[in-house]
Structures are given as C-alpha cells and as structure tokens.
N, C-alpha and C. Protein backbone atom coordinates (compact mmCIF):
# COMPACT_ATOMS: atom_id res chain seq x y z
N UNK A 1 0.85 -1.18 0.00
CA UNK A 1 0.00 0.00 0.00
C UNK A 1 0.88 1.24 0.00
N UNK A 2 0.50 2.14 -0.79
CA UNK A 2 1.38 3.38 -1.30
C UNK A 2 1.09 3.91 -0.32
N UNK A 3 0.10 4.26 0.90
CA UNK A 3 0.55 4.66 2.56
C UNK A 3 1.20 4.71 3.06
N UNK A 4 1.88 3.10 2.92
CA UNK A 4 3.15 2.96 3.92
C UNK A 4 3.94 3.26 3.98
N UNK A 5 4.52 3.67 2.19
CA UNK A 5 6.14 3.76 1.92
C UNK A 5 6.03 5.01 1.86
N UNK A 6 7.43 5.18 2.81
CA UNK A 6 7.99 6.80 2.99
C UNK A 6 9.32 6.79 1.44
N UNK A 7 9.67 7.89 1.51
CA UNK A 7 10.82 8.28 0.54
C UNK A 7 11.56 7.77 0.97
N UNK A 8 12.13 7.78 2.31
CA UNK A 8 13.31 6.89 2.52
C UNK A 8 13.40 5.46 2.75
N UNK A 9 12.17 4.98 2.76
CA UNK A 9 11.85 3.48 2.38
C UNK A 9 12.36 3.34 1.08
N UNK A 10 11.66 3.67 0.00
CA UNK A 10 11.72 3.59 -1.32
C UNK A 10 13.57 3.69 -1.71
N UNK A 11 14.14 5.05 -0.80
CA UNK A 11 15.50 5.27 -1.60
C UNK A 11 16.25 3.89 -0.62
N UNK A 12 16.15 3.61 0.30
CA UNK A 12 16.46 2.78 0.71
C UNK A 12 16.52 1.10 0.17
N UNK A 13 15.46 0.86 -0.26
CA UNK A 13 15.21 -0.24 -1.12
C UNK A 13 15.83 -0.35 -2.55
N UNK A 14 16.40 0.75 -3.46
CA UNK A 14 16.82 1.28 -3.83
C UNK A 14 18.02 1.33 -3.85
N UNK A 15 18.80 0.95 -3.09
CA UNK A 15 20.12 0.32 -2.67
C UNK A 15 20.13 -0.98 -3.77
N UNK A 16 19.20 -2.03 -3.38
CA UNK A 16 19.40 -3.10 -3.58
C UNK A 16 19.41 -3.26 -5.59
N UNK A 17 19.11 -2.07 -6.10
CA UNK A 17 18.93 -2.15 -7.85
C UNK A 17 20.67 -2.23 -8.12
N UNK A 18 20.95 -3.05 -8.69
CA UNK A 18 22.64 -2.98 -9.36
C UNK A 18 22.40 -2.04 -10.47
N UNK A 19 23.79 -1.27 -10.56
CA UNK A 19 24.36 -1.40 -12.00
C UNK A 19 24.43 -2.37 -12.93
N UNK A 20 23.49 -1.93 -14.32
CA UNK A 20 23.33 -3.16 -15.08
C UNK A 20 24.82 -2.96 -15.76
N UNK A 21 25.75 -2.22 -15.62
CA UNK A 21 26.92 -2.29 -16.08
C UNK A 21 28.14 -2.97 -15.12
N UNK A 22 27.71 -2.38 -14.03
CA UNK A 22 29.07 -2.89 -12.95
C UNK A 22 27.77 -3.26 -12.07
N UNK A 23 27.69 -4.59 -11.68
CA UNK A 23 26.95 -5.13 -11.00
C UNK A 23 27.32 -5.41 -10.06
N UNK A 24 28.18 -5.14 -9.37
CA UNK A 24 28.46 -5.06 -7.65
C UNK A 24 28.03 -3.82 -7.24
N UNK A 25 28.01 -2.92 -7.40
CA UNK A 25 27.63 -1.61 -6.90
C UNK A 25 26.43 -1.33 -7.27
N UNK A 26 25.25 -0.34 -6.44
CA UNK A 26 24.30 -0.33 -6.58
C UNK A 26 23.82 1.24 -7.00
N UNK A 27 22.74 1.75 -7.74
CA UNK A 27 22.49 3.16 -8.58
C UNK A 27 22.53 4.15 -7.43
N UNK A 28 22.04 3.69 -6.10
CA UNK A 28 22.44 4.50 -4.97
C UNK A 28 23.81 4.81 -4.36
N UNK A 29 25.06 3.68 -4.52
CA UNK A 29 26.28 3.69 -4.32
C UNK A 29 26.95 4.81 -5.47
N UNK A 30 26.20 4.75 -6.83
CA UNK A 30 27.12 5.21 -7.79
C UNK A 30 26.52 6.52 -7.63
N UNK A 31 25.30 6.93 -6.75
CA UNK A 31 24.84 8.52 -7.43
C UNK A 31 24.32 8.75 -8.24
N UNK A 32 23.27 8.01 -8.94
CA UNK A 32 22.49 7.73 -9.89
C UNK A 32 20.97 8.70 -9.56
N UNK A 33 20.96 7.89 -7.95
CA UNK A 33 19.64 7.80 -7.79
C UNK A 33 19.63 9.57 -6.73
N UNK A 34 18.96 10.33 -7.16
CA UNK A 34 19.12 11.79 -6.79
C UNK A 34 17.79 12.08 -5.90
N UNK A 35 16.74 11.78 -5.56
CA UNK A 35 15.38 12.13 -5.00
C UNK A 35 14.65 11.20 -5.16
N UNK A 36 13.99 11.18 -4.50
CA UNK A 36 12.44 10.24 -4.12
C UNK A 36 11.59 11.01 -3.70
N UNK A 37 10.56 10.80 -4.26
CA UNK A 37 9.49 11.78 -3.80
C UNK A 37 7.97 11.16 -3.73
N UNK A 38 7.06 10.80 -2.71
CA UNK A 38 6.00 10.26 -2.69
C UNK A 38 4.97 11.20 -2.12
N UNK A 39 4.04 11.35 -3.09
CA UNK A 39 2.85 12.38 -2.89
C UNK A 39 1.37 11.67 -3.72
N UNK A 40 0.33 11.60 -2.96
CA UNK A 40 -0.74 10.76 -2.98
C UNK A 40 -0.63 9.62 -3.68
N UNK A 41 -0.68 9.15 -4.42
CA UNK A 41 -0.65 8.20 -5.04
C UNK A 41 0.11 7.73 -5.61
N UNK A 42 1.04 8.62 -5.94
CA UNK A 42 2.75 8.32 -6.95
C UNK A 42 3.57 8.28 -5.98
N UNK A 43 4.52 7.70 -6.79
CA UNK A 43 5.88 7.85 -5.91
C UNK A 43 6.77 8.19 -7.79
N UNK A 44 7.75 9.43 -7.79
CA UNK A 44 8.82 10.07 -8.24
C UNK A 44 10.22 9.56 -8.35
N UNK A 45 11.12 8.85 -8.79
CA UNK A 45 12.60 8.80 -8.75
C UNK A 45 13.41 9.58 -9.54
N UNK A 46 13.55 10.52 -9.20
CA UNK A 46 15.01 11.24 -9.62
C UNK A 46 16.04 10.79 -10.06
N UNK A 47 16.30 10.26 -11.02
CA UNK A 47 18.00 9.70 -11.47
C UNK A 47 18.60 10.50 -12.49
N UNK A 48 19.65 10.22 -12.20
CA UNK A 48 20.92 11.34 -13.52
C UNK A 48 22.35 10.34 -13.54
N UNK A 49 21.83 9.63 -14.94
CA UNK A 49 22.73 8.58 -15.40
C UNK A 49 24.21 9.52 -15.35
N UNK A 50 25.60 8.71 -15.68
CA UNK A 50 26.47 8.81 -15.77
C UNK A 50 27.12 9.79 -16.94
N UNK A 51 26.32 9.54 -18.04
CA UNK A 51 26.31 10.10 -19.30
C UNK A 51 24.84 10.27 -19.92
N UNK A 52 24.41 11.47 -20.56
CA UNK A 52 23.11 11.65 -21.25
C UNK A 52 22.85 10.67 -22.00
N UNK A 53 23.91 9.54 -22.72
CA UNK A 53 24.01 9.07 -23.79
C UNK A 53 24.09 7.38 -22.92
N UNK A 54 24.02 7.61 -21.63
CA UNK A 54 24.06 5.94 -21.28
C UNK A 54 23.27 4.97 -21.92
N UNK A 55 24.28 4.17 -21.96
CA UNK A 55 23.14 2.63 -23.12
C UNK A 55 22.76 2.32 -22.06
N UNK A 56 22.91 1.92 -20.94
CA UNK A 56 21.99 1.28 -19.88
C UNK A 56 20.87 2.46 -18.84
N UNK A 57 20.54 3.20 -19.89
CA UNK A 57 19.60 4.28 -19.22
C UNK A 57 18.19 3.62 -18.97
N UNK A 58 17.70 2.94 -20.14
CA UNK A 58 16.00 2.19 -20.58
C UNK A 58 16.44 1.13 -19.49
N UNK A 59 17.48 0.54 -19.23
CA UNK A 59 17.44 -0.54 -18.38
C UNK A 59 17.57 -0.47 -16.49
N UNK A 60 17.89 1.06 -16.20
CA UNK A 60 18.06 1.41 -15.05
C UNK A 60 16.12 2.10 -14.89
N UNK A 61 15.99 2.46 -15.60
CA UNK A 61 14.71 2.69 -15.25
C UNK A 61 13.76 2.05 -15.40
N UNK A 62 13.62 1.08 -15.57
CA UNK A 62 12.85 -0.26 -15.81
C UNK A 62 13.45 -1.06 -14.66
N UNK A 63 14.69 -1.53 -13.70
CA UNK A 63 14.88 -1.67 -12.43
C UNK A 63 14.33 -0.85 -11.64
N UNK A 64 14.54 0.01 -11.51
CA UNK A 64 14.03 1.09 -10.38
C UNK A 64 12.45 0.97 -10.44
N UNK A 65 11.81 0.93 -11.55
CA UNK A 65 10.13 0.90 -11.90
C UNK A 65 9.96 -0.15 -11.39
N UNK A 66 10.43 -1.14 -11.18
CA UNK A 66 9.94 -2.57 -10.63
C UNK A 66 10.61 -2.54 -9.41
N UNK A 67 11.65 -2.44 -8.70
CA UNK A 67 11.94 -2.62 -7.67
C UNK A 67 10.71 -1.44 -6.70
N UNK A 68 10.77 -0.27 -7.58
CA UNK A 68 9.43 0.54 -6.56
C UNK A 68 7.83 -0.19 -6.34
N UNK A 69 7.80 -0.66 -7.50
CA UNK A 69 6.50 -1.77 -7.39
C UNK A 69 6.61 -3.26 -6.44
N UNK A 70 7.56 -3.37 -6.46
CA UNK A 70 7.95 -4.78 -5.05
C UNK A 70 7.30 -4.47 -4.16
N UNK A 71 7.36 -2.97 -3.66
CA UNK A 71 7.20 -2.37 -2.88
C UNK A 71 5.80 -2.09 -2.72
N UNK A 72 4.78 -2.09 -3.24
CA UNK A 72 3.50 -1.79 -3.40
C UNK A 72 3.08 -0.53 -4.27
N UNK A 73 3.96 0.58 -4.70
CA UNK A 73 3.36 1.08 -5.40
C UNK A 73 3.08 0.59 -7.09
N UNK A 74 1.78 1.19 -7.50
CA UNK A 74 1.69 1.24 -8.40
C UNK A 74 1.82 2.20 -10.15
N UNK A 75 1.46 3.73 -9.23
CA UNK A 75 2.09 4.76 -9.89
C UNK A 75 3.25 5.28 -9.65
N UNK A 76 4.24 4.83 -10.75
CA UNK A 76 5.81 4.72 -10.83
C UNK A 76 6.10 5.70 -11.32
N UNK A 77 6.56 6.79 -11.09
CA UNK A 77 7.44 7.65 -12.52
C UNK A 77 9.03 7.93 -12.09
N UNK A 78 10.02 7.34 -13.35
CA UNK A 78 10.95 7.74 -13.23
C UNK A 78 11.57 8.76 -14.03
N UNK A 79 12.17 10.11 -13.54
CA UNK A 79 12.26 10.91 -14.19
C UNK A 79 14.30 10.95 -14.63
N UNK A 80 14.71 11.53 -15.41
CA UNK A 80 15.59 11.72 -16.04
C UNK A 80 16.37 12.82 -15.97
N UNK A 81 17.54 13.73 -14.94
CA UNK A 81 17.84 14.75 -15.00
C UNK A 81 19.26 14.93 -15.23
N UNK A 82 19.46 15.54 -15.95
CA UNK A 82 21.04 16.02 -16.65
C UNK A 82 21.23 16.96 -16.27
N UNK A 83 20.67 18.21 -15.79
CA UNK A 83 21.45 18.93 -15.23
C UNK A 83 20.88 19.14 -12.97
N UNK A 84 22.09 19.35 -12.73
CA UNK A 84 23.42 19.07 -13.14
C UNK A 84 23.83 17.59 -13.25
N UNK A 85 25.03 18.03 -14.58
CA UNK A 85 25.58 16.39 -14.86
C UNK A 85 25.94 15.93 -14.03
N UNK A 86 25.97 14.24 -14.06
CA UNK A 86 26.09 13.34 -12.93
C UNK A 86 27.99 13.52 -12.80
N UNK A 87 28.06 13.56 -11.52
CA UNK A 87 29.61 13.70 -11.48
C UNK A 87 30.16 12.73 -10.02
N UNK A 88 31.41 11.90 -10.56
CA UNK A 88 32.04 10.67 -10.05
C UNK A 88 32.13 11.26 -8.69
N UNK A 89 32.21 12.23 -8.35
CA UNK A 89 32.47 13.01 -6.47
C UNK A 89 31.07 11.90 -5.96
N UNK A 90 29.73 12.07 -6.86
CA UNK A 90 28.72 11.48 -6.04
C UNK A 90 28.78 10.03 -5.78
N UNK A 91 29.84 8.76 -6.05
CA UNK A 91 29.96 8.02 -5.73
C UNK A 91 30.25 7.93 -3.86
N UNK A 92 29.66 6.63 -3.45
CA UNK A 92 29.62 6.61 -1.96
C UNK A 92 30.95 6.12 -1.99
N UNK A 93 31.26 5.82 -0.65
CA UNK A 93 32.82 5.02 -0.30
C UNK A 93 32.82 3.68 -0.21
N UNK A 94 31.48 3.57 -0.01
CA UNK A 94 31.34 1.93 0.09
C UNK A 94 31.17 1.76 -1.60
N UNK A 95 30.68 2.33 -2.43
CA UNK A 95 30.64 2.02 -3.95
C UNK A 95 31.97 2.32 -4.82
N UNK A 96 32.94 3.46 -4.34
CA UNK A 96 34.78 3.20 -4.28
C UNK A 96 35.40 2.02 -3.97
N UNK A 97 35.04 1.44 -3.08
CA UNK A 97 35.01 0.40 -2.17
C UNK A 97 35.20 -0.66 -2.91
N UNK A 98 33.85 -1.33 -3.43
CA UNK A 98 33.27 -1.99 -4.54
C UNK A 98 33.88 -1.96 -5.16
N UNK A 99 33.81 -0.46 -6.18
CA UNK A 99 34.81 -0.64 -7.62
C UNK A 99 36.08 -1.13 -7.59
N UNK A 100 36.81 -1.13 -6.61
CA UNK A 100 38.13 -1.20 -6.52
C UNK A 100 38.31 -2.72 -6.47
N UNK A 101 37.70 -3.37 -5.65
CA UNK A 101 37.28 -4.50 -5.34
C UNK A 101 36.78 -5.66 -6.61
N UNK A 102 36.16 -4.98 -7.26
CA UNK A 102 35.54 -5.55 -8.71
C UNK A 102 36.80 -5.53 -9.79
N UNK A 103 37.66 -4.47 -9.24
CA UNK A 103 38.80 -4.78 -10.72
C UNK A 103 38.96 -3.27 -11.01
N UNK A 104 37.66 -2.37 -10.94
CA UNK A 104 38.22 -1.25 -11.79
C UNK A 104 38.40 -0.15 -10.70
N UNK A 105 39.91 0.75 -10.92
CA UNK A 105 39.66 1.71 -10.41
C UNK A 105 38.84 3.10 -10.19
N UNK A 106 38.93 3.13 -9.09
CA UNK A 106 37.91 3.96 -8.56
C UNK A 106 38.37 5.21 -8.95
N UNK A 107 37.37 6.60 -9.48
CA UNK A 107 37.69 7.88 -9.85
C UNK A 107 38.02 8.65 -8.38
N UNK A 108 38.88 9.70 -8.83
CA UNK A 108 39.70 9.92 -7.18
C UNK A 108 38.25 11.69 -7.37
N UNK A 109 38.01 11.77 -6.08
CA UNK A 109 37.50 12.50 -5.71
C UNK A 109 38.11 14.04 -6.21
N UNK A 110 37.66 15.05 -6.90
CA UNK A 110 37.91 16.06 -7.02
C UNK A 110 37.04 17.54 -6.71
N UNK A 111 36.00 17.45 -6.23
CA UNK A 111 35.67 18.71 -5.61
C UNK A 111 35.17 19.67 -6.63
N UNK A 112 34.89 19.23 -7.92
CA UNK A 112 34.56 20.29 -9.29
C UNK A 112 35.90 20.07 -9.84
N UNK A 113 37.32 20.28 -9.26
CA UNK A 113 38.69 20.48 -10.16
C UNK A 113 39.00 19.37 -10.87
N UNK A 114 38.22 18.94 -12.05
CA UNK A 114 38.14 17.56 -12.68
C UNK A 114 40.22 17.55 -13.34
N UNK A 115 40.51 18.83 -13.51
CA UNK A 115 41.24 18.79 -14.20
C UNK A 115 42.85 18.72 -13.19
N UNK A 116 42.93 18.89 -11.99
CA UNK A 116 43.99 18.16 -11.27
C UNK A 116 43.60 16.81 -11.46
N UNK A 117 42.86 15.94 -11.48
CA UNK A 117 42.38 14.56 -11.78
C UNK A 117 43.86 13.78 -12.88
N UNK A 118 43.54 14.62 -14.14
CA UNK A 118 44.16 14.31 -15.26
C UNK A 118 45.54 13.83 -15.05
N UNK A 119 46.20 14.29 -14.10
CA UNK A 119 47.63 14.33 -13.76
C UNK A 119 48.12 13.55 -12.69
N UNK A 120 47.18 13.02 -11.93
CA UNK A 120 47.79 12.00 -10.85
C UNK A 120 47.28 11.13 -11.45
N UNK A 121 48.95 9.93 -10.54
CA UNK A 121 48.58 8.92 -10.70
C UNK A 121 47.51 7.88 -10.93
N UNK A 122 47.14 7.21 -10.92
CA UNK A 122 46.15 6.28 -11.18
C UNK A 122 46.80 4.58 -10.62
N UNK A 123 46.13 4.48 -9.23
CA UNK A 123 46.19 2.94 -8.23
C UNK A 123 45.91 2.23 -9.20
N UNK A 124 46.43 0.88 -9.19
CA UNK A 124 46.15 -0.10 -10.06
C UNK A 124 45.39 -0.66 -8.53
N UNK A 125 43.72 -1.00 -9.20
CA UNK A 125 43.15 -1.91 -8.11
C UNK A 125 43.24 -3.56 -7.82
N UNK A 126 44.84 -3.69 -8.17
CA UNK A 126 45.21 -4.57 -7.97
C UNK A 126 45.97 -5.05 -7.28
N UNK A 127 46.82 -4.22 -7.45
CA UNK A 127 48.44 -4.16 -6.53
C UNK A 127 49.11 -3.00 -5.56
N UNK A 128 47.47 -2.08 -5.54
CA UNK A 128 47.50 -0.69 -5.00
C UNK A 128 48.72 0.38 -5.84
N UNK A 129 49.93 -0.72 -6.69
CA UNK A 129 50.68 0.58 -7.26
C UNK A 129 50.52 1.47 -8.12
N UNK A 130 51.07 2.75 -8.05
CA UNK A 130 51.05 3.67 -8.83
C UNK A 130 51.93 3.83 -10.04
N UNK A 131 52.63 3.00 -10.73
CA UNK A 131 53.61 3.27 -11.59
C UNK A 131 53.00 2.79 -12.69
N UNK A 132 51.73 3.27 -13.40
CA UNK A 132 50.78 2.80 -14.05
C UNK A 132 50.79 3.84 -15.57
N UNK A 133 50.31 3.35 -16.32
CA UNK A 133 50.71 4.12 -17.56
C UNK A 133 48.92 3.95 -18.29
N UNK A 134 48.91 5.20 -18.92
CA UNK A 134 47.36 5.34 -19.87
C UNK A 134 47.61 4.90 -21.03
N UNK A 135 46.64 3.70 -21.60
CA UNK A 135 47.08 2.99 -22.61
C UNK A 135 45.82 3.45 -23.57
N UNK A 136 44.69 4.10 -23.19
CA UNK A 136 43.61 4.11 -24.10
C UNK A 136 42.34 4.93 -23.24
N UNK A 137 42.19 6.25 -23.74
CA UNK A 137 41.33 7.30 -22.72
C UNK A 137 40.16 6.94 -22.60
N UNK A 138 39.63 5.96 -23.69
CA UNK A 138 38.31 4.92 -23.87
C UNK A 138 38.38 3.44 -23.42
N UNK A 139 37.79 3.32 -22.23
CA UNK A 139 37.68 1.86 -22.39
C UNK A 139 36.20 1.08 -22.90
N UNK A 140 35.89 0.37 -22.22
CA UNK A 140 34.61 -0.76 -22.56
C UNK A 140 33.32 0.32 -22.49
N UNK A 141 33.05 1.32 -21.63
CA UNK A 141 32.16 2.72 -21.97
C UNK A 141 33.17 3.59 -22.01
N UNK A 142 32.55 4.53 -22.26
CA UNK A 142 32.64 6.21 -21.93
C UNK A 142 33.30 6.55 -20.86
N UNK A 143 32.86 5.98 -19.73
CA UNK A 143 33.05 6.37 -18.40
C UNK A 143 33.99 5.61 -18.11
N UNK A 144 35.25 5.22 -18.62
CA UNK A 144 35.82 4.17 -18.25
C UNK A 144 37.68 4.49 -19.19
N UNK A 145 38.84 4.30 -18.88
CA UNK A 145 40.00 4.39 -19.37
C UNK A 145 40.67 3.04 -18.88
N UNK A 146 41.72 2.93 -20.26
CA UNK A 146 41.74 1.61 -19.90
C UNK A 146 43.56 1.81 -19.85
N UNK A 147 44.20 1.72 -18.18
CA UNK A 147 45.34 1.50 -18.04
C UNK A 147 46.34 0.55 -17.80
N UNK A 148 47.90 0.40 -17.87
CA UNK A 148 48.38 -0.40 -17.84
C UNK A 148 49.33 -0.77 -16.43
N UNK A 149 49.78 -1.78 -15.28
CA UNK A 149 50.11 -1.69 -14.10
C UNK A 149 51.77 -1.58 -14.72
N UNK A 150 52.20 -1.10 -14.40
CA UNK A 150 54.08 -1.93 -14.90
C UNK A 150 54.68 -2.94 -13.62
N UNK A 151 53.76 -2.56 -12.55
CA UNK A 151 54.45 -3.37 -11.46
C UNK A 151 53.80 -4.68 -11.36
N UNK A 152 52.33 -5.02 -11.58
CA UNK A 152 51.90 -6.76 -11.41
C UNK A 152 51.63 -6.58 -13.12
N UNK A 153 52.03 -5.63 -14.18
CA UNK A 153 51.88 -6.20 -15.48
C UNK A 153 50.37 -6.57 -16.18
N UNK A 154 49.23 -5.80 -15.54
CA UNK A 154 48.02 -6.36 -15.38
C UNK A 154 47.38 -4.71 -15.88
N UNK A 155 46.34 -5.12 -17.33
CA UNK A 155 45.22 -4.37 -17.69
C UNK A 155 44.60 -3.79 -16.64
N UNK A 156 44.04 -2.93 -16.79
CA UNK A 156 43.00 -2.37 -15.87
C UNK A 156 42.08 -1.32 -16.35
N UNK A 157 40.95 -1.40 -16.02
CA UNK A 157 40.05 -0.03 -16.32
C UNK A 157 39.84 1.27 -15.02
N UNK A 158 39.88 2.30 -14.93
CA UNK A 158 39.58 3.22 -14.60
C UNK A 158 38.03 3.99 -14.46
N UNK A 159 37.38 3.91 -13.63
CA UNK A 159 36.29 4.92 -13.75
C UNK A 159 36.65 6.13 -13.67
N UNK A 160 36.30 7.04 -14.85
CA UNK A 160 36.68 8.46 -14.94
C UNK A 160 36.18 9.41 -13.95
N UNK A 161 36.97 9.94 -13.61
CA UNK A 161 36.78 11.35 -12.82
C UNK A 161 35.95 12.49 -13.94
N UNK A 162 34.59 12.62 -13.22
CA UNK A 162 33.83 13.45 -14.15
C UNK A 162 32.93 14.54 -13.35
C-alpha cells in the first residue's frame, strides 16, 4: 500500500537495484539515484545517469520501476535529470570500495577540479601501485580508461573522474 512507503523506504530499497553495467555496486552507491518523492498516489525517482548518452539508461529505469512496485506502489514515474551532470564526487565510499574490489579503479575525488584529476597517478586496483601508464582514454564505456600496471603487469580499467 502506497501509505506505507515513505521516501526513505523507497530510496532505501533502492540500494538493492545494481548497476546493469558494474553489477556489484548499486544506482544509490554510484549517485544515480538523486530524489524520491511520494505524494498521494505516486511515488517520483530522480536519477541522472552517468552520461546523457548511457546505453543502460531504458534498463536502469525499468529496475528502479519494478523494484518501486515490489514495494506496493503502483504509480511509478521515473524521471531523467542532466542537469546538473552526474559527477564521479557522487559516488559513496562503500561504492569506491566496490569498484576497486571488482577490478576497476575507482575515480579519485575532485571537488569540481576535474582537471587536477588528469595528472595524478592512477592505483592499479590490484596491486595498490602507482607506476601505471594510460594505454587508451576509452575503455569498454565512456566512463571508463583503460590502463596499464608496470608493477603486477596487469590491464585495468579506470572509472573516470567526471
């Protein structure tokens, strides 16, 4: 019953939707998921994909539409907001955490100054070292660079600092 559920029920539950791209981390870990809003009969989700252009956009909102219906509601709307663009600062620590954990490194926190980013190192989330080299500013998405370790010799992807 759409009574029961508060907003922070809903964003809470909400946790549990993966990334249909990186499926250890969840649209709430990555900063996806921006507002919840429940007023008579609807309930609202706020999300602001990674990129305007995400291929897994139709598929994050079609999770979220059903995971809110688990829940008992029935009037779902998920809305779509680009501005402001989604930016890697809104990742949680436990979803840094994750990424690092999963293989790819995690984007280092910058505060808006995307562009000190460019110039440090880059952890291999493998071997924690830094003596790592940029082999390709594109990896498997957009959101993603694909570097090389020199110390365990091991590929790696990068989530971009954005």
């Amino acid at each position: 019953m759409i009574n029961d559920l508060s907003a922070e029920t809903i964003y809470n539950a909400l946790n549990e939707v993966m990334d249909p791209e990186i499926p250890v981390v969840s649209l709430v870990e990555m900063g996806i998921i921006r507002h919840v809003a429940v007023k008579d009969s609807a309930v609202t989700v706020t999300m602001t994909p990674t990129f305007s252009g995400c291929p897994a956009l139709i598929e994050m909102q079609t999770l979220i539409r059903d995971k809110v219906r688990e829940l008992g509601a029935d009037n779902v709307h998920v809305e779509t907001a680009i501005a402001p663009p989604w930016s890697s600062d809104w990742i949680t620590d436990e979803g840094r955490r994750k990424l690092k954990q999963f293989g790819l490194a995690p984007p280092q926190a910058h505060g808006g100054n995307v562009v000190m980013t460019f110039f440090d190192p880059v952890a291999c989330p493998r071997c924690d070292g830094t003596d790592t080299t940029l082999k390709n500013s594109f990896g498997s998405t957009l959101c993603r660079a694909i570097w090389y370790c020199n110390s365990c010799q091991d590929a790696f992807e990068q989530f971009k600092s954005l």
